[in-house]
C-alpha atoms as a PDB file:
ATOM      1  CA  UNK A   1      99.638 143.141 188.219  1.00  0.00           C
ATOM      2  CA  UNK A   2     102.541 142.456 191.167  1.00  0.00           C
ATOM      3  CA  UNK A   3     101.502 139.484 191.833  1.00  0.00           C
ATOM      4  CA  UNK A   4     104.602 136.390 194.128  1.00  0.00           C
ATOM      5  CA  UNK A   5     105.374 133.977 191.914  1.00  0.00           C
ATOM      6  CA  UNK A   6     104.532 130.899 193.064  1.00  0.00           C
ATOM      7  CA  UNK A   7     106.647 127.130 193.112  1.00  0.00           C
ATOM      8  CA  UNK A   8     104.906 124.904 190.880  1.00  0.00           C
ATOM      9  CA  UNK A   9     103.685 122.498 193.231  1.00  0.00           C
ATOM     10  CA  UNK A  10     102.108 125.918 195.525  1.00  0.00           C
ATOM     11  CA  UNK A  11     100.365 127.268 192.379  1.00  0.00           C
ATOM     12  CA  UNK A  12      98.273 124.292 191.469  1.00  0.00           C
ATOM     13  CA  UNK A  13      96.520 124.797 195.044  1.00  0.00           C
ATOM     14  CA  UNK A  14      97.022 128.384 195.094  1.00  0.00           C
ATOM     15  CA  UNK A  15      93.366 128.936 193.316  1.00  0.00           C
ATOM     16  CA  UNK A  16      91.407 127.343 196.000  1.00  0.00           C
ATOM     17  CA  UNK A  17      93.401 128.751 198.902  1.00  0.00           C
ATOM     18  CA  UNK A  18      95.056 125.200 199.996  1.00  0.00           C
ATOM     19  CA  UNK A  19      98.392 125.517 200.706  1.00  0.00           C
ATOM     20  CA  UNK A  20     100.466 128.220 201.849  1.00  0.00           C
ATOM     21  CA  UNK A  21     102.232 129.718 199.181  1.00  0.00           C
ATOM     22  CA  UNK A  22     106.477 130.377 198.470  1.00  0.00           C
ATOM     23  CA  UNK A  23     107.637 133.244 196.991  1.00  0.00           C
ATOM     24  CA  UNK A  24     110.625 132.022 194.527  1.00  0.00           C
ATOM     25  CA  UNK A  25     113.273 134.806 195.419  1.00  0.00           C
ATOM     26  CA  UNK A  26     113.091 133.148 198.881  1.00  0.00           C
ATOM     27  CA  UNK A  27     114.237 129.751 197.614  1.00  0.00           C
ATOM     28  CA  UNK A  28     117.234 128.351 197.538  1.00  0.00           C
ATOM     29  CA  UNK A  29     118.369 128.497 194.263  1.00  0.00           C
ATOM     30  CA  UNK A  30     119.443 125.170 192.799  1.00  0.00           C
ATOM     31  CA  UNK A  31     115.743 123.747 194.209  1.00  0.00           C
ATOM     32  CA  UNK A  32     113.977 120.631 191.839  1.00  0.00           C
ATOM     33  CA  UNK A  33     110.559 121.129 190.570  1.00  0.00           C
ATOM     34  CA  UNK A  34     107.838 118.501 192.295  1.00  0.00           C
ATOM     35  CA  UNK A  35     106.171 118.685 188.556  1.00  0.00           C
ATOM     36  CA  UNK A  36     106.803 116.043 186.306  1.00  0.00           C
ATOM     37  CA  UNK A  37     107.336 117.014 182.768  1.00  0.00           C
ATOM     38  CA  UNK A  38     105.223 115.441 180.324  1.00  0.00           C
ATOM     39  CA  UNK A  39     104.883 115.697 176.491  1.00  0.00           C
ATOM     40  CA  UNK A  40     106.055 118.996 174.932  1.00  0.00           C
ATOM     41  CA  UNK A  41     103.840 121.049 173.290  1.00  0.00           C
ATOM     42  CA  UNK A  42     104.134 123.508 170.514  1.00  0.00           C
ATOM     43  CA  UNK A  43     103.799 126.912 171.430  1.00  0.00           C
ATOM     44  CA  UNK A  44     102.063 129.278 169.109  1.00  0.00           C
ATOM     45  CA  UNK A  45     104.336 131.902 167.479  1.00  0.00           C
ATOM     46  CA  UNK A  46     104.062 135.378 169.090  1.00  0.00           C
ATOM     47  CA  UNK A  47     103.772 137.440 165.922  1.00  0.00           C
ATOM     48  CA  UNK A  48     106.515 141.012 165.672  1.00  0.00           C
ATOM     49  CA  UNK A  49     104.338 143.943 165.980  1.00  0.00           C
ATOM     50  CA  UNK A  50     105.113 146.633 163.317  1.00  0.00           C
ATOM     51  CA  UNK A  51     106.102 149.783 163.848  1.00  0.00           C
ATOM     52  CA  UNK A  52     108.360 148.639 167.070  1.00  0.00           C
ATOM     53  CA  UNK A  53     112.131 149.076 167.564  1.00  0.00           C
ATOM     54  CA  UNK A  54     114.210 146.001 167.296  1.00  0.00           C
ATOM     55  CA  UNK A  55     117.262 145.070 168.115  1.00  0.00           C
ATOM     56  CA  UNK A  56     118.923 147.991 168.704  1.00  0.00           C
ATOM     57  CA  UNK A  57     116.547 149.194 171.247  1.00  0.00           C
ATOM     58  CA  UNK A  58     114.997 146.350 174.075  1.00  0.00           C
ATOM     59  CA  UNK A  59     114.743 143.402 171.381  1.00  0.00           C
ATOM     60  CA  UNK A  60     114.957 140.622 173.941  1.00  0.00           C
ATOM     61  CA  UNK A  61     116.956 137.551 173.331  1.00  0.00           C
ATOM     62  CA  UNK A  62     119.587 138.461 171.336  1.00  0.00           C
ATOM     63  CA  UNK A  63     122.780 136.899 173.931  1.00  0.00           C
ATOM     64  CA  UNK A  64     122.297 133.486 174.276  1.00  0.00           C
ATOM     65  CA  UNK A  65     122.804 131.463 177.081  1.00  0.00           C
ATOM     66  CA  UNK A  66     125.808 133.212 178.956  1.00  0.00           C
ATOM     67  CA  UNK A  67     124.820 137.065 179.024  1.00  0.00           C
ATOM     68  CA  UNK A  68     126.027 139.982 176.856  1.00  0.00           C
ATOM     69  CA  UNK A  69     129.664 140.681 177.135  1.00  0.00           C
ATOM     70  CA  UNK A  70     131.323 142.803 180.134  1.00  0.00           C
ATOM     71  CA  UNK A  71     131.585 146.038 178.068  1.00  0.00           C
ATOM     72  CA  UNK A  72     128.463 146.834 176.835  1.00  0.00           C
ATOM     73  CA  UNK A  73     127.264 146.382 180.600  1.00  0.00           C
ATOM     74  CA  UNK A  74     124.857 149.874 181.817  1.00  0.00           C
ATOM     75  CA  UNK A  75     127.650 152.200 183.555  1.00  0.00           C
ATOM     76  CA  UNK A  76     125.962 151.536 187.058  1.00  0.00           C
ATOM     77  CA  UNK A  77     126.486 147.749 186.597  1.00  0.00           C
ATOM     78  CA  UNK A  78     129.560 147.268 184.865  1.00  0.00           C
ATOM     79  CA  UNK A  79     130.960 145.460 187.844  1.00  0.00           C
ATOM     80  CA  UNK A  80     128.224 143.361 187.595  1.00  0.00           C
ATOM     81  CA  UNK A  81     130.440 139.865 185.845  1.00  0.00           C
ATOM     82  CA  UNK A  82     132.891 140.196 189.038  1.00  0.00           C
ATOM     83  CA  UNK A  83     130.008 140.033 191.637  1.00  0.00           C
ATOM     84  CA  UNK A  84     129.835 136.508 193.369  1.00  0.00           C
ATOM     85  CA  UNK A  85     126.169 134.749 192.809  1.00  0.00           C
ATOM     86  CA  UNK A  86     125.113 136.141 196.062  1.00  0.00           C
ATOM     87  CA  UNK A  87     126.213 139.547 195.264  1.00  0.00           C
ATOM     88  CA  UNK A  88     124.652 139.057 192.040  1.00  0.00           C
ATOM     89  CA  UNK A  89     120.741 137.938 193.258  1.00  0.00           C
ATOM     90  CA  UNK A  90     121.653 140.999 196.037  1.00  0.00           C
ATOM     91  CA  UNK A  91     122.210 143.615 193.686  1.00  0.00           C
ATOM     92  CA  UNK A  92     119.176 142.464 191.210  1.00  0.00           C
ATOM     93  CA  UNK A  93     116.532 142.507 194.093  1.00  0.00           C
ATOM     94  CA  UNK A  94     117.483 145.705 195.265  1.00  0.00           C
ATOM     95  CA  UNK A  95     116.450 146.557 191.769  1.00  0.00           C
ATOM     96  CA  UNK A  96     113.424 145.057 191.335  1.00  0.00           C
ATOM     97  CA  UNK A  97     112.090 147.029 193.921  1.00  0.00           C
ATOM     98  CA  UNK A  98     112.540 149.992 192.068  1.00  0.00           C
ATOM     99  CA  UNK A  99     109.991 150.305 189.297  1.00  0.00           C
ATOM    100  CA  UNK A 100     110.809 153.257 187.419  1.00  0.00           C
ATOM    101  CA  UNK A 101     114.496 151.441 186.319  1.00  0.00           C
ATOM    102  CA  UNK A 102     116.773 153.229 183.901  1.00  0.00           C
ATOM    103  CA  UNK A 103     116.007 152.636 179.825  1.00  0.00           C
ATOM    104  CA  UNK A 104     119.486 151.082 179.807  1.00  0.00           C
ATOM    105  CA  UNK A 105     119.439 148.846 182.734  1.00  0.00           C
ATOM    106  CA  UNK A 106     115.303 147.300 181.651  1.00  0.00           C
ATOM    107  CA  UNK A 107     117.337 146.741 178.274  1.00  0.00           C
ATOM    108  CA  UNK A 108     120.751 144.904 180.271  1.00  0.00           C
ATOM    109  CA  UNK A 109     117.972 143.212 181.922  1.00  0.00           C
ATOM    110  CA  UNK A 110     115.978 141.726 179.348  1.00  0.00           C
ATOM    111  CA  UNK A 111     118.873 140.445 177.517  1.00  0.00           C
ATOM    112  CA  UNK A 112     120.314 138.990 180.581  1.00  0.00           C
ATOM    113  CA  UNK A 113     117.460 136.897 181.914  1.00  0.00           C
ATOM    114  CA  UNK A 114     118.735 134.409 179.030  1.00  0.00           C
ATOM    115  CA  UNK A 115     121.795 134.259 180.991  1.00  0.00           C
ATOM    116  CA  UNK A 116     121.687 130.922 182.196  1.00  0.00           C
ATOM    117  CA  UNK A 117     125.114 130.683 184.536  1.00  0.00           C
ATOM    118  CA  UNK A 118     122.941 133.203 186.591  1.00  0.00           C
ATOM    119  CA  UNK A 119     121.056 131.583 189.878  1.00  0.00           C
ATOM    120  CA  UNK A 120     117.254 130.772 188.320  1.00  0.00           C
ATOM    121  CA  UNK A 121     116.030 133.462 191.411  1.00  0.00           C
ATOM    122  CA  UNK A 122     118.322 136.022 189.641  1.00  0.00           C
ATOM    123  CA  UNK A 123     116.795 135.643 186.695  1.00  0.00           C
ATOM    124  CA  UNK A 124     113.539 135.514 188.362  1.00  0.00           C
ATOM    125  CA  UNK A 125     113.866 138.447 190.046  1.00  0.00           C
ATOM    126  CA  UNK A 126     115.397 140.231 186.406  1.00  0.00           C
ATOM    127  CA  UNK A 127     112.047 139.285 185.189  1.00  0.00           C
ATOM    128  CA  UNK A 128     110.238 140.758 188.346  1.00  0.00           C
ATOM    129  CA  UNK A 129     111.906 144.061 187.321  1.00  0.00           C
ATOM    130  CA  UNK A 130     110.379 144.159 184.106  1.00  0.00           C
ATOM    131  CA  UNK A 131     107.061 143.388 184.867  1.00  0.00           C
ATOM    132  CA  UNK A 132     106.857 145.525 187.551  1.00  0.00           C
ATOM    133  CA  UNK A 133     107.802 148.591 186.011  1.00  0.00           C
ATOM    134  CA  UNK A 134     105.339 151.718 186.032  1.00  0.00           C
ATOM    135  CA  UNK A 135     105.643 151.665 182.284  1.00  0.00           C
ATOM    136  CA  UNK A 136     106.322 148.142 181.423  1.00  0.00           C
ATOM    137  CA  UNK A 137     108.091 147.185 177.959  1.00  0.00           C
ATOM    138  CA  UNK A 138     104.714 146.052 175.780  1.00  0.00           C
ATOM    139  CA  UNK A 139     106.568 143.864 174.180  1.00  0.00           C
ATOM    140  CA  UNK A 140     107.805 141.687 177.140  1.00  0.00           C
ATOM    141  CA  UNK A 141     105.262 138.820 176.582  1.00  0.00           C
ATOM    142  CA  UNK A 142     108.004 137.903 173.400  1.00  0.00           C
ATOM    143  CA  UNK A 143     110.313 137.409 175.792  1.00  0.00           C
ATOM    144  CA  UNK A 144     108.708 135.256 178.074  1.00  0.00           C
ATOM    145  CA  UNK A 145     107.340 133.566 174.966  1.00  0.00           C
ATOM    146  CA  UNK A 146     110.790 133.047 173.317  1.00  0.00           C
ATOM    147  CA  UNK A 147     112.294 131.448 176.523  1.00  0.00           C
ATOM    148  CA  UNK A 148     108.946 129.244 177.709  1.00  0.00           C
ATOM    149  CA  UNK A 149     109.594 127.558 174.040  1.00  0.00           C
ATOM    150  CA  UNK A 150     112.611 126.421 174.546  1.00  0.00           C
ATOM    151  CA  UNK A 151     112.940 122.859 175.899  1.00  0.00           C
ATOM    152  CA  UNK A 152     116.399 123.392 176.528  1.00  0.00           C
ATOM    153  CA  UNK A 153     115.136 125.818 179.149  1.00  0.00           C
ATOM    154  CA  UNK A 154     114.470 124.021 183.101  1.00  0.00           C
ATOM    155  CA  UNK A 155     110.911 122.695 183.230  1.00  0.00           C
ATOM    156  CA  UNK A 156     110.903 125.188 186.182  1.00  0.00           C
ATOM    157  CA  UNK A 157     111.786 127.933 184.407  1.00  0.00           C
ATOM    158  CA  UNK A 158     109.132 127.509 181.774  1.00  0.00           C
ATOM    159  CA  UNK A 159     107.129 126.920 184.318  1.00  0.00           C
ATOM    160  CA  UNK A 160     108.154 130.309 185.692  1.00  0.00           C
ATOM    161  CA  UNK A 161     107.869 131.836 182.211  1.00  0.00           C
ATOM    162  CA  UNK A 162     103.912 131.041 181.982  1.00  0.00           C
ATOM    163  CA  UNK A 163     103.536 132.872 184.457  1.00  0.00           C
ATOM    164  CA  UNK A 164     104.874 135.678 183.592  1.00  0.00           C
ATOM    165  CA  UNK A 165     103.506 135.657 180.562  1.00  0.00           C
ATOM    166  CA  UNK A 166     100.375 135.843 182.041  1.00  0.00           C
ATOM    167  CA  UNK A 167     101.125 138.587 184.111  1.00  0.00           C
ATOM    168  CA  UNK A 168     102.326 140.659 180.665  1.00  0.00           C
ATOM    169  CA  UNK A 169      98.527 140.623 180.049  1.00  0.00           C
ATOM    170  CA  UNK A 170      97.576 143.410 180.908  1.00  0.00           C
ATOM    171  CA  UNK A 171     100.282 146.053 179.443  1.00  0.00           C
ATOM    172  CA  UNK A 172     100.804 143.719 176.152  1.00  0.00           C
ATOM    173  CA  UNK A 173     100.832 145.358 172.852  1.00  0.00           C
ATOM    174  CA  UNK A 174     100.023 141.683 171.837  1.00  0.00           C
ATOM    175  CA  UNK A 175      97.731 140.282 174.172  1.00  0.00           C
ATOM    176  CA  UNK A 176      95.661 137.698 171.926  1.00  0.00           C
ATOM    177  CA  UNK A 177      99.010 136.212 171.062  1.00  0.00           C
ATOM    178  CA  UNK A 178      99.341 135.939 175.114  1.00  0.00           C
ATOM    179  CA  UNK A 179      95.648 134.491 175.429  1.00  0.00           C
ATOM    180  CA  UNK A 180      96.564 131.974 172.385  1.00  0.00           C
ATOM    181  CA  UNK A 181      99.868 130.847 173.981  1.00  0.00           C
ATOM    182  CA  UNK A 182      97.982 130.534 177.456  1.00  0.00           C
ATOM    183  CA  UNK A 183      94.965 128.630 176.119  1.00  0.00           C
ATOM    184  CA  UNK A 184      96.937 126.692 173.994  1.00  0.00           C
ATOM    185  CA  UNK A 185      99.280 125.091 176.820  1.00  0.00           C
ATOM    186  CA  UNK A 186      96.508 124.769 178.951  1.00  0.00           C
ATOM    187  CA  UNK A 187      95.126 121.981 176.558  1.00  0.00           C
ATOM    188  CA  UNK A 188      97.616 119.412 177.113  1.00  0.00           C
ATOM    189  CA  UNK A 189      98.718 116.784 179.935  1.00  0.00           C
ATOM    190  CA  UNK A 190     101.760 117.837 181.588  1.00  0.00           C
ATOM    191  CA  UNK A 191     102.310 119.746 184.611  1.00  0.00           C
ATOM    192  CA  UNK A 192     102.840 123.462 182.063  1.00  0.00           C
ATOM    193  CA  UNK A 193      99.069 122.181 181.511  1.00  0.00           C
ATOM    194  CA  UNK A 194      97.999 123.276 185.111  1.00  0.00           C
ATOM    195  CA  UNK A 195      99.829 126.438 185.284  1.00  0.00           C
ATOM    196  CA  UNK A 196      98.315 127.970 182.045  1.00  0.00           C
ATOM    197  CA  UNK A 197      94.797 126.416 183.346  1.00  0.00           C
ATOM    198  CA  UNK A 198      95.448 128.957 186.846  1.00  0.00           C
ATOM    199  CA  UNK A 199      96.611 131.598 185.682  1.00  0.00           C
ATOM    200  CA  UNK A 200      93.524 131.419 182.445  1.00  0.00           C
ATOM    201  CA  UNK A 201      91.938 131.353 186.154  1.00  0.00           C
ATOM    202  CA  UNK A 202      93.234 134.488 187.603  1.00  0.00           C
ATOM    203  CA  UNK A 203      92.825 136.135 184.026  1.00  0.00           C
ATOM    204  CA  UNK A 204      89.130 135.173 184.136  1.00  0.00           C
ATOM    205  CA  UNK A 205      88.832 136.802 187.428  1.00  0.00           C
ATOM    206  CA  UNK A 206      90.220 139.825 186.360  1.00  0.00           C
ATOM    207  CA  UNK A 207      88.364 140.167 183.489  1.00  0.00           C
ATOM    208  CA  UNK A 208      91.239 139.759 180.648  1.00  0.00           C
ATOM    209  CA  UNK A 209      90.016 136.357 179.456  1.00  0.00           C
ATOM    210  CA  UNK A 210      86.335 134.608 179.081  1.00  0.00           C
ATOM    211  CA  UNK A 211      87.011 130.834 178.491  1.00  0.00           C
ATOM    212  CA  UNK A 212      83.683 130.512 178.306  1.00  0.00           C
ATOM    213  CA  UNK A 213      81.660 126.529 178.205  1.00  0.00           C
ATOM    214  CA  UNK A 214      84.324 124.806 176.234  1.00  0.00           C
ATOM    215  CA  UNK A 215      86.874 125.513 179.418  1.00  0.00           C
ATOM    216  CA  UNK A 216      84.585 123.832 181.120  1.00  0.00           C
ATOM    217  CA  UNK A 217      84.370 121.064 178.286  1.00  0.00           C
ATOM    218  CA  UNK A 218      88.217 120.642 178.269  1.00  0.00           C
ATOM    219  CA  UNK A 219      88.348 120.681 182.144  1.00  0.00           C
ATOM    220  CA  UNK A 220      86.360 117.925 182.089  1.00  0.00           C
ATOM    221  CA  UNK A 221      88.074 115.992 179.815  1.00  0.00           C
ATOM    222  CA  UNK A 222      91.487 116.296 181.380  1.00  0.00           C
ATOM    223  CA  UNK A 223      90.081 115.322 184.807  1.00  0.00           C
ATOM    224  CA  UNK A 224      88.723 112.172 183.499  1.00  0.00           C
ATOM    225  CA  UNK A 225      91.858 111.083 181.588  1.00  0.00           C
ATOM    226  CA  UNK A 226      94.460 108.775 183.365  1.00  0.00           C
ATOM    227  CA  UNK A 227      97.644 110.999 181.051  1.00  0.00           C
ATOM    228  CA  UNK A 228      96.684 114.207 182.634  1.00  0.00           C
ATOM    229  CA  UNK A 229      99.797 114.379 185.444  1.00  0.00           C
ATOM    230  CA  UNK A 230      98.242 114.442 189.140  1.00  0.00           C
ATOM    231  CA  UNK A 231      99.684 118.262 189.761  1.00  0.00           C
ATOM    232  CA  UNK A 232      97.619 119.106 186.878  1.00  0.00           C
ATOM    233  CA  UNK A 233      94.325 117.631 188.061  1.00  0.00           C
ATOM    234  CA  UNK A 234      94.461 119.065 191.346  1.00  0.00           C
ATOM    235  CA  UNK A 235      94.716 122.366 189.372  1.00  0.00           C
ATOM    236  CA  UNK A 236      91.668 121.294 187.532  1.00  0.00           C
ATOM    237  CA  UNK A 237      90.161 120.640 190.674  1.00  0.00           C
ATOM    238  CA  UNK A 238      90.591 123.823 192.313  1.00  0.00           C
ATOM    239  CA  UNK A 239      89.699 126.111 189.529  1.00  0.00           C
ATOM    240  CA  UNK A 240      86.320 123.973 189.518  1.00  0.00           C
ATOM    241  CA  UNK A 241      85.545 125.489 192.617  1.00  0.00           C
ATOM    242  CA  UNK A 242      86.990 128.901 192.388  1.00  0.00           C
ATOM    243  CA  UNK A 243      84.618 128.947 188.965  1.00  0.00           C
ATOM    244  CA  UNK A 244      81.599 127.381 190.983  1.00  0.00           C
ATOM    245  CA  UNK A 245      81.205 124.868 187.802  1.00  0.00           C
ATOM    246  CA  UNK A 246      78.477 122.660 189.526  1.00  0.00           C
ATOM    247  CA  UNK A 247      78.342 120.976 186.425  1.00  0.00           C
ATOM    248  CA  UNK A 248      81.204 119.006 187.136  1.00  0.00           C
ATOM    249  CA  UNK A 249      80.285 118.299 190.711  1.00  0.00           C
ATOM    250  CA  UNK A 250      79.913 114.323 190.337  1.00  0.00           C
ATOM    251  CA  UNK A 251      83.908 113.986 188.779  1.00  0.00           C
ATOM    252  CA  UNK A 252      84.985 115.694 191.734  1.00  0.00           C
ATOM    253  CA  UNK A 253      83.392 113.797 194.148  1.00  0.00           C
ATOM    254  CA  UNK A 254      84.743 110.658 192.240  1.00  0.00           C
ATOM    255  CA  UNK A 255      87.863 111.985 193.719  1.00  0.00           C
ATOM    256  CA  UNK A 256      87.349 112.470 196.937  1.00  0.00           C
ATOM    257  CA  UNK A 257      88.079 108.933 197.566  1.00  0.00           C
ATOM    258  CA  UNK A 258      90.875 108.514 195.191  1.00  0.00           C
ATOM    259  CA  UNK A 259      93.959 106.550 196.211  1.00  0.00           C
ATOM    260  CA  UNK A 260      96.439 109.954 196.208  1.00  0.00           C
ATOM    261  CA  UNK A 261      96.362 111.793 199.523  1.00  0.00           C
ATOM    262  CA  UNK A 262      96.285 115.910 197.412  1.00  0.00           C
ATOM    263  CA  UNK A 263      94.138 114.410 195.441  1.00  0.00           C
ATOM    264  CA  UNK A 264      91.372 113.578 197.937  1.00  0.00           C
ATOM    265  CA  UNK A 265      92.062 117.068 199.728  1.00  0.00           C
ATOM    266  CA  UNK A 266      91.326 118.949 196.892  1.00  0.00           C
ATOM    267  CA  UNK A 267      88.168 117.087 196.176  1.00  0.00           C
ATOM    268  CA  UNK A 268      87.087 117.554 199.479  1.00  0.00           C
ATOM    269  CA  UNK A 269      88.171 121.061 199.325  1.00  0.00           C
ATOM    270  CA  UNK A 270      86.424 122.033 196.083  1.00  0.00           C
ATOM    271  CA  UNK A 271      83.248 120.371 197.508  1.00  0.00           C
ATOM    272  CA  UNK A 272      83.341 122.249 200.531  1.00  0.00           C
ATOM    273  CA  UNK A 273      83.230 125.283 198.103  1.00  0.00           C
ATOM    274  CA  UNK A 274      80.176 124.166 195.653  1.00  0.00           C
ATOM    275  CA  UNK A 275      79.197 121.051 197.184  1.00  0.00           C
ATOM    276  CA  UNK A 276      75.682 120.817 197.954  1.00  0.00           C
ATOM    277  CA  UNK A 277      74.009 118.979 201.498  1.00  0.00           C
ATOM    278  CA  UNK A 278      74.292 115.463 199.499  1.00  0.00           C
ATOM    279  CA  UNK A 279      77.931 116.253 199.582  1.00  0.00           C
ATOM    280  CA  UNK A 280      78.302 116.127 203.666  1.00  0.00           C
ATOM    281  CA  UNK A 281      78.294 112.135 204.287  1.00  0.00           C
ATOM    282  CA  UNK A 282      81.969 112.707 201.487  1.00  0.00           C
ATOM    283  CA  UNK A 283      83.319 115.382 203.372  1.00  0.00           C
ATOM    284  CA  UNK A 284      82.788 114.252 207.026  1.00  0.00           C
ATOM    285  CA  UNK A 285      83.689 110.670 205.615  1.00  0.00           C
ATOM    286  CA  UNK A 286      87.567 112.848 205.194  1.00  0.00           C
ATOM    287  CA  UNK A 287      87.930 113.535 208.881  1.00  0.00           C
ATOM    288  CA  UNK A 288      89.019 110.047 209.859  1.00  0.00           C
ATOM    289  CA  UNK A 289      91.138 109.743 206.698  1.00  0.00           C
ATOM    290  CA  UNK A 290      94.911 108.383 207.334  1.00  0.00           C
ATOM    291  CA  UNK A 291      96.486 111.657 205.823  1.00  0.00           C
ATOM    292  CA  UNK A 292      96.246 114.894 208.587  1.00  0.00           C
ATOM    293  CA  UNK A 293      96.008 117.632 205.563  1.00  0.00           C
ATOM    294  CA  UNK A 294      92.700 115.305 203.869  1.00  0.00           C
ATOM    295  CA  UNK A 295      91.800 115.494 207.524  1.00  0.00           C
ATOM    296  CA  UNK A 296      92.264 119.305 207.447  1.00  0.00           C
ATOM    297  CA  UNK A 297      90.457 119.445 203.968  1.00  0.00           C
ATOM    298  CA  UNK A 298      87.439 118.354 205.390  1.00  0.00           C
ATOM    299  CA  UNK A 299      87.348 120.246 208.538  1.00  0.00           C
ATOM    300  CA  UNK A 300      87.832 123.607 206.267  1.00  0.00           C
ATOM    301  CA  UNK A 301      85.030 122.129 203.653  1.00  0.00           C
ATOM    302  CA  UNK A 302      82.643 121.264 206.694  1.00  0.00           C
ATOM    303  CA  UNK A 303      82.842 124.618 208.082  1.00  0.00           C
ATOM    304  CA  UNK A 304      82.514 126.390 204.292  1.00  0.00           C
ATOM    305  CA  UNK A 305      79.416 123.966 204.157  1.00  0.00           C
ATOM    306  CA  UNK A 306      77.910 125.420 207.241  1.00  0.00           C
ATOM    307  CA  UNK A 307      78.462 128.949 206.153  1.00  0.00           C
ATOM    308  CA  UNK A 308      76.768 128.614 202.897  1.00  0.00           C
ATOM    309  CA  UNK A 309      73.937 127.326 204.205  1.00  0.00           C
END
């Protein structure tokens, strides 16, 4: 599934169609996350399949924080530790367009991405590669695992690992450990909390994952608690509506006059979507709002009204 990566503060809107989205390799590469990291929380174990190579052969995360030495470098790249940064993230997209990549160079690649003097949108795109190869390594979702563990590791980086992750889904030789790890984060209060909840969303859609009426319980739950981080609710939010869970219907419009300006858009937004007629006097009530994208909002959710009628 080639799906852009997306900043952390574009994917928790991303569901419902809000805000434009940024792909990461076009970002300048020292950029701050907007999430705020909350508490950590354990990650589930990804179990070793048996009967797989190790080490020797595409075992991920064997160099450690500053990349495998110069000389065991593929032929093709073994200029690759004099490159400048630039020359570096240059040579590595050009790469990641190709998805049928050399055994040897998916293998310097997947020991590399723990490299972390590299540029984050090097490693990015490293990871890009992988996942977007014809015949992707089943065992990637360990690697992704191994790194989004590690608190050491950027909260931006996890961030970016959860995603990927979720995009080993569907080529995993593992994926209920993938579904466990996903599920899992998406339980807690931090901003990792709202990514795992999305991308549970685009898994849903595609078929991979049925959360089923206890999603819906725990969706709930973190809406109505003052912990849960405000990127994370407005994740919550928008997979309400993408999931048409009507149930919920009177927490969200609690929050369509809430005191934080993304907050009432996505309200207004996710009514727009499953709101019924009762919902109108809410919505129009945005379009005089102080903030112009709550304005916008409700000018997007009175028109979706209209249409579903």
């Amino acid at each position: 599934m080639k799906r852009n990566r997306l900043l952390p503060s574009a994917l928790l809107a991303a569901v419902a169609g809000i805000v434009s989205v940024m792909i990461f390799r076009n970002r300048a590469p020292h950029a701050e996350s907007s999430r705020r990291p909350g508490k950590p929380i354990s990650v589930i174990q990804t179990p070793v399949v048996a009967g797989v190579p190790d080490a020797a052969t595409n075992q991920p995360g064997q160099t450690g924080a500053v990349g495998i030495p110069a000389e065991k470098l593929p032929a093709c790249w073994a200029d690759f530790r004099t490159l400048t940064e630039q020359e570096r993230l240059n040579r590595v997209t050009a790469a990641m367009e190709n998805h049928t990549l050399p055994a040897d160079v998916l293998a310097f690649f997947e020991q590399e991405i723990f490299n972390r003097q590299l540029w984050a949108v090097t490693r990015n795109n490293m990871a890009n590669a992988l996942v977007w190869q014809e015949s992707p390594n089943p065992r990637l979702h360990e690697l992704f695992a191994k790194m989004l563990a590690d608190e050491s590791e950027s909260p931006v980086w996890r961030d970016y690992c959860l995603q990927f992750l979720s995009e080993c889904l569907a080529s995993s030789s593992d994926p209920e450990a993938i579904k466990t790890i996903l599920t899992r984060y998406a339980q807690g209060k931090d901003g990792l909390a709202g990514t795992a909840i999305v991308n549970i969303g685009f898994q849903e859609a595609a078929g991979r994952m049925k959360p089923g009426e206890t999603f819906s319980q725990q969706l709930e739950a973190q809406l109505a608690d003052p912990e849960v981080v405000t990127p994370t609710k407005l994740s919550i939010l928008a997979m309400i509506g993408k999931r048409n869970d009507v149930r919920l219907l009177p927490l969200v419009r609690t929050y369509a006059t809430n005191s934080t300006d993304a907050l009432r858009r996505t309200a207004i937004a996710t009514l727009g979507q499953i709101g019924t007629p009762e919902d109108l006097p809410l919505i129009r009530a945005g379009l005089t709002d102080p903030n112009r994208s709550v304005q916008l909002a409700a000018e997007a959710a009175v028109k979706a009204m209209d249409r579903r009628k």
